[in-house]
C-alpha atoms as a PDB file:
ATOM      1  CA  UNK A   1       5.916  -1.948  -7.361  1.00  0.00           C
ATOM      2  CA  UNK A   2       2.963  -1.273  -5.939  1.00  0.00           C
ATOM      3  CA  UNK A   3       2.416  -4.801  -4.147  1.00  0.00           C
ATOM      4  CA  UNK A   4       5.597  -4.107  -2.471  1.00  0.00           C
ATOM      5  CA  UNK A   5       4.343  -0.432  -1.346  1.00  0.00           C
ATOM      6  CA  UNK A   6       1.142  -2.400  -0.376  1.00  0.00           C
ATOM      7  CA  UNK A   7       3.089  -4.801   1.833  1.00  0.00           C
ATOM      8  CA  UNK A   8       5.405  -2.256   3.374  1.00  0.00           C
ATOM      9  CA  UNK A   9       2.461   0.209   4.799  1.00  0.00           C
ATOM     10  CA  UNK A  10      -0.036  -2.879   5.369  1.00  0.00           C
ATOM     11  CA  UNK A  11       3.358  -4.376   7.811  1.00  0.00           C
ATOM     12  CA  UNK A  12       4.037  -0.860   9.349  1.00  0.00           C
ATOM     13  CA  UNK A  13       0.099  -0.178   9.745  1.00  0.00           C
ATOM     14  CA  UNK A  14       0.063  -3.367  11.960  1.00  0.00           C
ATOM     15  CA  UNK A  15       2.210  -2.142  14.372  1.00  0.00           C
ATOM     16  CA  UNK A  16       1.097  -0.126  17.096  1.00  0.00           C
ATOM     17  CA  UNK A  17       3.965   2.051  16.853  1.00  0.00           C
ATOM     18  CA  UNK A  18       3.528   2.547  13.055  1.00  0.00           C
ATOM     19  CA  UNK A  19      -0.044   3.743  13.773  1.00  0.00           C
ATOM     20  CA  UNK A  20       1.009   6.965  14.510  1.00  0.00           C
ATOM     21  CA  UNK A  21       2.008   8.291  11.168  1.00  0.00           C
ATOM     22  CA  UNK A  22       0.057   5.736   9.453  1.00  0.00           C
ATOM     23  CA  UNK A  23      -1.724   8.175   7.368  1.00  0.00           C
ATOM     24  CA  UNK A  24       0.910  10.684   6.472  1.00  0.00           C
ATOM     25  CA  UNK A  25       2.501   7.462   5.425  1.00  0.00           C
ATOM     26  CA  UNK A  26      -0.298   6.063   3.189  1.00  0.00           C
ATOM     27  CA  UNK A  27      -0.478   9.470   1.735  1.00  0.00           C
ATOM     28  CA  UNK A  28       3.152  10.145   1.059  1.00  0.00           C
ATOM     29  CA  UNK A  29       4.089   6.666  -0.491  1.00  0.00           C
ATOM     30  CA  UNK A  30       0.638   6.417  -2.952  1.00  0.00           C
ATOM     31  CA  UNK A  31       2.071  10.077  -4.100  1.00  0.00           C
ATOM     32  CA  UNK A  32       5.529   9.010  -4.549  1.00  0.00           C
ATOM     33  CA  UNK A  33       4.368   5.678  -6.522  1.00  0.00           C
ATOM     34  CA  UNK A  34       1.704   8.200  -9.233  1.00  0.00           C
ATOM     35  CA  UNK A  35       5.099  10.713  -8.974  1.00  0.00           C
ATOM     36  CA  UNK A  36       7.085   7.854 -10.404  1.00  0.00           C
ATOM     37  CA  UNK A  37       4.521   6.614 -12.474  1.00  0.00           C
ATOM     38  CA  UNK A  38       3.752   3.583 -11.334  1.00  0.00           C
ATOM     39  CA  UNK A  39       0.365   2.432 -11.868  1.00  0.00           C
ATOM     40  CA  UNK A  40      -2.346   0.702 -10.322  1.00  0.00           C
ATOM     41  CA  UNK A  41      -3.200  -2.829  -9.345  1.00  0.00           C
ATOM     42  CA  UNK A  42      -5.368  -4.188 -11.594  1.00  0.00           C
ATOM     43  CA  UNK A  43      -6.865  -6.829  -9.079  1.00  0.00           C
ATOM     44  CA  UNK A  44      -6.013 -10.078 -11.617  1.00  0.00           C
ATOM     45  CA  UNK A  45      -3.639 -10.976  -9.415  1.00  0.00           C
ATOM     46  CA  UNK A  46      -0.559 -11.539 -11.720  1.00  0.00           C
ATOM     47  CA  UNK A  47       1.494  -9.372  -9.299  1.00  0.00           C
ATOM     48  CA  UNK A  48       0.688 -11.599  -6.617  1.00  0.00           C
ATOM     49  CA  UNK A  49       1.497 -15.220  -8.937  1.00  0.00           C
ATOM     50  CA  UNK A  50       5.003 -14.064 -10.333  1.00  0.00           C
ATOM     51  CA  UNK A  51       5.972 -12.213  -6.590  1.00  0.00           C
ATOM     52  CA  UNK A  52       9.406 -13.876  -5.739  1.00  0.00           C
ATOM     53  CA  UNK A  53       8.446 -12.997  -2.222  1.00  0.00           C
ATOM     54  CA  UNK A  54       4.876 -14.373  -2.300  1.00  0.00           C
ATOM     55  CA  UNK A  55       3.614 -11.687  -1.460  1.00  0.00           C
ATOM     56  CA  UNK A  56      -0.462 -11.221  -0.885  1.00  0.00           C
ATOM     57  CA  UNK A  57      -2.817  -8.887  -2.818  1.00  0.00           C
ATOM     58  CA  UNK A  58      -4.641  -8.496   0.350  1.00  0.00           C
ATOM     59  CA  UNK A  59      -1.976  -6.244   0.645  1.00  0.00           C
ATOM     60  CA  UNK A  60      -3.007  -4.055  -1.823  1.00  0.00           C
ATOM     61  CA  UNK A  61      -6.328  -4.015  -0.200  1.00  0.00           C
ATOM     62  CA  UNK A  62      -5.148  -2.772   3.034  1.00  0.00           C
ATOM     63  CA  UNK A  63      -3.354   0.262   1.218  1.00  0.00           C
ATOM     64  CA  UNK A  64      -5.965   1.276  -0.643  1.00  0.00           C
ATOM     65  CA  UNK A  65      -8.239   0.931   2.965  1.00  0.00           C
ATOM     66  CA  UNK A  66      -5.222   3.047   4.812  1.00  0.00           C
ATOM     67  CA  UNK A  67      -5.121   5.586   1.869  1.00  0.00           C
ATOM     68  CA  UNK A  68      -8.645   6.086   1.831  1.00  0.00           C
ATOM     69  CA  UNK A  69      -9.042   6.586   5.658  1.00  0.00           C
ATOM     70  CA  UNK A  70      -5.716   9.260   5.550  1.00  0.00           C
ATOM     71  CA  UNK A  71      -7.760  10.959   2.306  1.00  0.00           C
ATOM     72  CA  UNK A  72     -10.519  11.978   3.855  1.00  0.00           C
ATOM     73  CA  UNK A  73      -9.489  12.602   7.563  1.00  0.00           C
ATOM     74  CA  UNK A  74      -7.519  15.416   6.072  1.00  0.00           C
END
């Protein structure tokens, strides 16, 4: 689940649009995944070999960047 979070806010943080509530967003959806329980990624990339969408672990990267930055600009 949480290389498809990744992907989703890494896509929307691309766009200049998306930019705008980029850090409520990072914020809200890293809650909402711990509220749910999903956990971590535990950077071995298995998430990233068995993805049916091929998605990238970079990905996961780019939350974690977003989620930092939105953490402590509050």
């Amino acid at each position: 689940a949480m290389l498809c979070v990744a992907a989703k806010v890494s896509h929307l943080a691309k766009l200049p649009q998306g930019r705008i509530e980029a850090k409520a967003r990072a914020r809200n959806m890293v809650a909402r995944m711990d509220e749910l329980g999903f956990g971590g990624c535990t950077n071995t990339g298995a998430c990233e070999a068995e993805c049916p969408k091929s998605i990238s672990i970079s990905h996961i990267a780019r939350l974690n960047r977003e989620y930092l930055v939105a953490k402590f600009s509050e």
